[in-house]
Protein backbone atom coordinates (compact mmCIF):
# COMPACT_ATOMS: atom_id res chain seq x y z
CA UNK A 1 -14.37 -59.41 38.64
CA UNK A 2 -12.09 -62.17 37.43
CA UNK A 3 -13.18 -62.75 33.86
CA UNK A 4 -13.59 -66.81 33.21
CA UNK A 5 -14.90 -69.06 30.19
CA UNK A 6 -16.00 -72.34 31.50
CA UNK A 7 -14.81 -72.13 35.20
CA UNK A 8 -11.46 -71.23 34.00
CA UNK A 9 -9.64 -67.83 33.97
CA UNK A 10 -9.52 -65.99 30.35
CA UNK A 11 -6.12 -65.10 29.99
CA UNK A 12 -6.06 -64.57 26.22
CA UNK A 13 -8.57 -63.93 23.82
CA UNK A 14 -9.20 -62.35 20.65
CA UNK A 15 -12.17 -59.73 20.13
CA UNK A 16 -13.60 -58.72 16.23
CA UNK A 17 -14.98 -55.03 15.25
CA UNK A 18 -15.62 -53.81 12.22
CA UNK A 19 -12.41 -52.50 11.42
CA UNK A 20 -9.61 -54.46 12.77
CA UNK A 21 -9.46 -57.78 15.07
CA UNK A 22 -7.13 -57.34 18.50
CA UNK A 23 -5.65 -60.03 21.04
CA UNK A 24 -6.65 -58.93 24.91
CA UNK A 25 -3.78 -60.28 26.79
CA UNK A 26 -4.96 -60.62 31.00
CA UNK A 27 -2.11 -59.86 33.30
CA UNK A 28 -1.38 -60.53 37.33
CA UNK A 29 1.37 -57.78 36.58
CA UNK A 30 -0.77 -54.94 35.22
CA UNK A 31 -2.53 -52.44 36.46
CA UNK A 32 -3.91 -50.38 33.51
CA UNK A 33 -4.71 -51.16 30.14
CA UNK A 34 -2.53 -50.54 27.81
CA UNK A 35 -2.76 -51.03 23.24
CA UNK A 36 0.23 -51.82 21.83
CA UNK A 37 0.40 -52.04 17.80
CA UNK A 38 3.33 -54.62 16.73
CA UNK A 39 4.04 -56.09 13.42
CA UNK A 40 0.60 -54.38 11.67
CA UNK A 41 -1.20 -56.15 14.56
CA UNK A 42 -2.75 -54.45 17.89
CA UNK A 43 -2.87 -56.33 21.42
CA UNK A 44 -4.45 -55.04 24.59
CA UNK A 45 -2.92 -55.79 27.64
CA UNK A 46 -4.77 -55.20 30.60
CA UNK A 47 -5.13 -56.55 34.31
CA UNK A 48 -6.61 -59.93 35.36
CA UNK A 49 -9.80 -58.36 37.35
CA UNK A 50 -10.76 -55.95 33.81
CA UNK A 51 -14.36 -56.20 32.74
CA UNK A 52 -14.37 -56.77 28.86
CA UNK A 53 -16.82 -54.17 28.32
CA UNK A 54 -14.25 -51.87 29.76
CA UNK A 55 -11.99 -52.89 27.38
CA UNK A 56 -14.17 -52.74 24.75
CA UNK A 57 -14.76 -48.65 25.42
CA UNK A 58 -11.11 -47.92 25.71
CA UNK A 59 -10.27 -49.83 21.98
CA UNK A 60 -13.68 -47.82 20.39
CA UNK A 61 -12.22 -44.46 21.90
CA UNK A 62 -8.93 -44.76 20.57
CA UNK A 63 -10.19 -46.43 17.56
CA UNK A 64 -8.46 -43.78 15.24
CA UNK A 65 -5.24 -43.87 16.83
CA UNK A 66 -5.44 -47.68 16.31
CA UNK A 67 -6.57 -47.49 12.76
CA UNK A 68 -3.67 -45.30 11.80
CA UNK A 69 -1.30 -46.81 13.83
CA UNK A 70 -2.01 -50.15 12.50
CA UNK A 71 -1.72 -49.01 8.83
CA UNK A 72 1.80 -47.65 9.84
CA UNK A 73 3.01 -50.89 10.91
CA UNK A 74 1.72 -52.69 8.34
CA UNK A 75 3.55 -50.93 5.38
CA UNK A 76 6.76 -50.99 7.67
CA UNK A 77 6.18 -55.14 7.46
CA UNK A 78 5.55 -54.69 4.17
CA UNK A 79 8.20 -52.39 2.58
CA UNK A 80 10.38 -53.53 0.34
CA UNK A 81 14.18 -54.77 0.97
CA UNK A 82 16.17 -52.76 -2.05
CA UNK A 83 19.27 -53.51 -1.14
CA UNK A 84 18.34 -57.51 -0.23
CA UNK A 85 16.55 -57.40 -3.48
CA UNK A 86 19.79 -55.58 -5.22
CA UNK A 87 17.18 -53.42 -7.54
CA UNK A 88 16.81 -50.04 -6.61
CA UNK A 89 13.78 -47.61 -8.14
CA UNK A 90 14.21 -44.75 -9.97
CA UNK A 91 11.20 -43.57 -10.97
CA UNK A 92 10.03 -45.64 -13.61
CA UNK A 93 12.80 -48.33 -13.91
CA UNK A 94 14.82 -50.31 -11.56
CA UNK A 95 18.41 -49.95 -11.54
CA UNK A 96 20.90 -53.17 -10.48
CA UNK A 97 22.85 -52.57 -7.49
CA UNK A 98 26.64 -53.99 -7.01
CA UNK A 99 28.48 -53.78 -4.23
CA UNK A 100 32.00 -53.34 -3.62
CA UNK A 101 34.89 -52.89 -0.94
CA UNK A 102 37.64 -50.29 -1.63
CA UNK A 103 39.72 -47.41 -0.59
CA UNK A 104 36.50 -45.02 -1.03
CA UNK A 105 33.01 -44.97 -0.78
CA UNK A 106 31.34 -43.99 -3.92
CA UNK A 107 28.26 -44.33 -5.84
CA UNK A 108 28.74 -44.80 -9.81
CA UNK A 109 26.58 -45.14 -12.49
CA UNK A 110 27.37 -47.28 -15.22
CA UNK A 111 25.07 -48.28 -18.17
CA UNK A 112 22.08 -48.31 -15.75
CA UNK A 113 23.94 -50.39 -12.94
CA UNK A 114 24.63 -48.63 -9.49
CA UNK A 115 28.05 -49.57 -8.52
CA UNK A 116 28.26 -48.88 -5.38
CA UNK A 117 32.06 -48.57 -3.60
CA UNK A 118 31.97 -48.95 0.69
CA UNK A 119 35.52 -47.97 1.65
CA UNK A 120 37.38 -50.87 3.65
CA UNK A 121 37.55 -48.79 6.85
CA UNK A 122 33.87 -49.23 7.44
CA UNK A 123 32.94 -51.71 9.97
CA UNK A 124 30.84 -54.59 8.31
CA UNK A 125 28.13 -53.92 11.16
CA UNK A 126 28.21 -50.52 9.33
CA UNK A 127 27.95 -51.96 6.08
CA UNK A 128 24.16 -51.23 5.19
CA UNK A 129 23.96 -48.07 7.33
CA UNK A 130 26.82 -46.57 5.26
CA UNK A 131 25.25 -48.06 2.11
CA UNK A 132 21.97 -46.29 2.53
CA UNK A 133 23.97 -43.01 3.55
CA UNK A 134 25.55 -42.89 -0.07
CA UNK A 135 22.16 -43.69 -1.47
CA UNK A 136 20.18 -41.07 0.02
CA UNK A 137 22.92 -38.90 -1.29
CA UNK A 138 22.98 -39.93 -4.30
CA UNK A 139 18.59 -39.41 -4.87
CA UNK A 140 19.10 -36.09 -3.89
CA UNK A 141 21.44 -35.49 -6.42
CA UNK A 142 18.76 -37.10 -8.85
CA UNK A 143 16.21 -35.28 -7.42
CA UNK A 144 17.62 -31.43 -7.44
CA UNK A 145 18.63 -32.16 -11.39
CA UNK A 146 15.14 -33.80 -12.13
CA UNK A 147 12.68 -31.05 -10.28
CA UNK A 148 14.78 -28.25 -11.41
CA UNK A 149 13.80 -29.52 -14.97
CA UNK A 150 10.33 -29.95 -13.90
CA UNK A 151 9.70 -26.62 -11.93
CA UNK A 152 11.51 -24.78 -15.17
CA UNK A 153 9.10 -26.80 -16.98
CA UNK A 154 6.03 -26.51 -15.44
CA UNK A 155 6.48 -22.50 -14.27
CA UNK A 156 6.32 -21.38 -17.78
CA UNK A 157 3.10 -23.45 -18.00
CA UNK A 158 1.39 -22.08 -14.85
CA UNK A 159 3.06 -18.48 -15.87
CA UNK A 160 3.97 -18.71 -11.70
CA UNK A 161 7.67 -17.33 -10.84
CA UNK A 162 9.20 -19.83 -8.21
CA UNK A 163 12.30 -19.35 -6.21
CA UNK A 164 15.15 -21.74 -4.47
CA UNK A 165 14.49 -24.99 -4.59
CA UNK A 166 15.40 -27.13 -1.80
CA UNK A 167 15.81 -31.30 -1.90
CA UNK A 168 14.51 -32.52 1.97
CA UNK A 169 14.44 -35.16 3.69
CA UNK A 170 11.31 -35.89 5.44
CA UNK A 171 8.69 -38.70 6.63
CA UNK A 172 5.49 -36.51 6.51
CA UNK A 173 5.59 -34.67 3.68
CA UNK A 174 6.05 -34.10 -0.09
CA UNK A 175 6.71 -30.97 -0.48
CA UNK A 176 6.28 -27.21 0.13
CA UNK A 177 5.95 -24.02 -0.99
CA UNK A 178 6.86 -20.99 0.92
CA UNK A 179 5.75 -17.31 0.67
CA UNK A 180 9.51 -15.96 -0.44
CA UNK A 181 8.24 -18.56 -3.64
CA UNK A 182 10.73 -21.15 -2.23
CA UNK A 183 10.27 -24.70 -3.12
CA UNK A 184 10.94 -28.54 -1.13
CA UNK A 185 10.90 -31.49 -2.65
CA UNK A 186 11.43 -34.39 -0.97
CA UNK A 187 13.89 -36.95 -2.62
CA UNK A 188 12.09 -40.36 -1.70
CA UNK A 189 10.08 -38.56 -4.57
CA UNK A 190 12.50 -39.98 -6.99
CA UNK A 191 11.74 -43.53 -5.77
CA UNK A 192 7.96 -43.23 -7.40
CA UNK A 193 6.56 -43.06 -10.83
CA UNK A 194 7.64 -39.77 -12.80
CA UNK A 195 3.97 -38.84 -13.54
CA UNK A 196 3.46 -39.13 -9.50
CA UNK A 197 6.64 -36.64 -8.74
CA UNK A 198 5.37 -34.50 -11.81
CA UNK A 199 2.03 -34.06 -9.71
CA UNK A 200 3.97 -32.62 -6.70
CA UNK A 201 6.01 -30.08 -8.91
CA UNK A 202 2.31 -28.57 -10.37
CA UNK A 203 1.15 -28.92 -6.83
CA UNK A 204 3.27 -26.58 -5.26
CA UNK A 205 3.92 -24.32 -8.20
CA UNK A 206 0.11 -23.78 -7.89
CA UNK A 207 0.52 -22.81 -3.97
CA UNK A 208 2.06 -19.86 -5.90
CA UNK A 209 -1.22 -18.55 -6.27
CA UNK A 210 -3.36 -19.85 -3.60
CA UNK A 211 -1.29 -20.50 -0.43
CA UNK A 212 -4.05 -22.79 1.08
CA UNK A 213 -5.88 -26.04 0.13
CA UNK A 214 -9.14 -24.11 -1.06
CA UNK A 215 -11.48 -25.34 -3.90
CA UNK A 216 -9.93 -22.67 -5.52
CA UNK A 217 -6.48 -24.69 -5.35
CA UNK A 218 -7.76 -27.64 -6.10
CA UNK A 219 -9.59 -27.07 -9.13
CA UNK A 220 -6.23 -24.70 -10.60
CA UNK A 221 -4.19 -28.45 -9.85
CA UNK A 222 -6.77 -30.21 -11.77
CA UNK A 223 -7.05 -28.26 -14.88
CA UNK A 224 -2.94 -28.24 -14.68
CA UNK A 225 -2.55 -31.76 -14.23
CA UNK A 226 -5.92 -34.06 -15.04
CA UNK A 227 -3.98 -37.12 -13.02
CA UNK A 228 -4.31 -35.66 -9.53
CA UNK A 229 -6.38 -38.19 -7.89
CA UNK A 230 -4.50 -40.78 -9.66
CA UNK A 231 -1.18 -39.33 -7.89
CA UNK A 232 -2.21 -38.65 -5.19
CA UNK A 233 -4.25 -41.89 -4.76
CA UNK A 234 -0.61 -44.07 -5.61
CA UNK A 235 1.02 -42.09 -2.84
CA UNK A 236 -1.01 -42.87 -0.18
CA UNK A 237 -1.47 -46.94 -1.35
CA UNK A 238 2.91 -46.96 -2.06
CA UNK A 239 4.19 -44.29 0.36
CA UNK A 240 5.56 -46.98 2.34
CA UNK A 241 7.36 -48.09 -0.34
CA UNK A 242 9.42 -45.02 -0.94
CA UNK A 243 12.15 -45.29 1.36
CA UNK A 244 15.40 -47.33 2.00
């Protein structure tokens, strides 16, 4: 069945659910359907003889791919430019980048402005790449000074023994505690609020004592830290924004 509006054929058409809208895109070419989530918006392309009711069941059963997917490319559109901005965040203030060409590539910081040095033998198709190199460095310097302060901080509070502490880098996660009482931290941590980071250190110090996500857990991060939800709320609205 060719699907036509009027006595012409629907190539294009846009359908509404509850949760998100979607383009349907009809194709000579195809011969599956296929959902495809661009620029926080999700298009279904699918051959010219579909029946829209098929469609329809294939976008329901795959509605939570779509819903997360869609969320993910929306906070990628969304996330900020630092270094087109020139303002860089650390944790609760925003630091003035400058930019320079020399012999070396360094990162300085001077009266809370980031001077930051590219050497001249970097390519200036390299420029930003080599920028964000010596930035991501540079946080996890911040970040293994600042948590080290924090976990010697907040262990005496908990009366919890940690071990090593490790700085990651990682897109899924915060942080981690393992049984041998090592700790990650992940250094786009640095990037939010110090009250949000501060939640992650009493987080997993507390997996010290229950290695799980129990009630028990939960209520032992609570009476530790009465801004959980508020942390952990701000991460999952400005998580996009914490990278470069």
């Amino acid at each position: 069945m060719i699907n036509t509006l009027l006595g012409f054929v629907l190539s294009h058409l846009k359908i509404d659910t509850e949760s998100f809208s979607y383009h349907v895109v009809f194709s000579a070419k195809r011969r599956s359907i296929a959902l495809q989530v661009r620029q926080g918006h999700l298009v279904v392309r699918a051959p010219l003889a579909t029946n829209l009711a098929d469609i329809k069941r294939v976008v329901a059963k795959q509605r939570l791919w779509v819903v997360k997917h869609l969320q993910q490319s929306k906070a990628l559109v969304n996330k900020p430019d630092y270094l087109e901005l020139g303002l860089l965040p650390l944790q609760n203030v925003k630091l003035p980048l400058i930019f320079k060409r020399m012999t070396k590539s360094s990162i300085i910081s001077v009266d809370g402005v980031l001077n930051i040095t590219v050497s001249n033998r970097v390519k200036s198709d390299r420029f930003n790449a080599k920028v964000i190199a010596l930035l991501q460095d540079w946080y996890k310097q911040q970040a293994f000074i600042w948590f080290s302060e924090r976990v010697n901080y907040w262990h005496k509070e908990m009366k919890v023994q940690p071990g090593q502490i490790v700085i990651g880098n990682w897109k899924t996660r915060w942080g981690y505690c393992k049984q041998n009482c090592e700790l990650g931290f992940n250094w786009r941590l640095m990037m939010a609020p110090d009250w949000v980071a501060d939640y992650v250190v009493v987080h997993e110090l507390a997996h010290l004592i229950h290695l799980n996500h129990s009630s028990d857990f939960w209520s032992l991060v609570s009476d530790y830290y009465p801004q959980m939800e508020e942390a952990k709320n701000w991460l999952k609205r400005y998580q996009h924004t914490l990278d470069l």
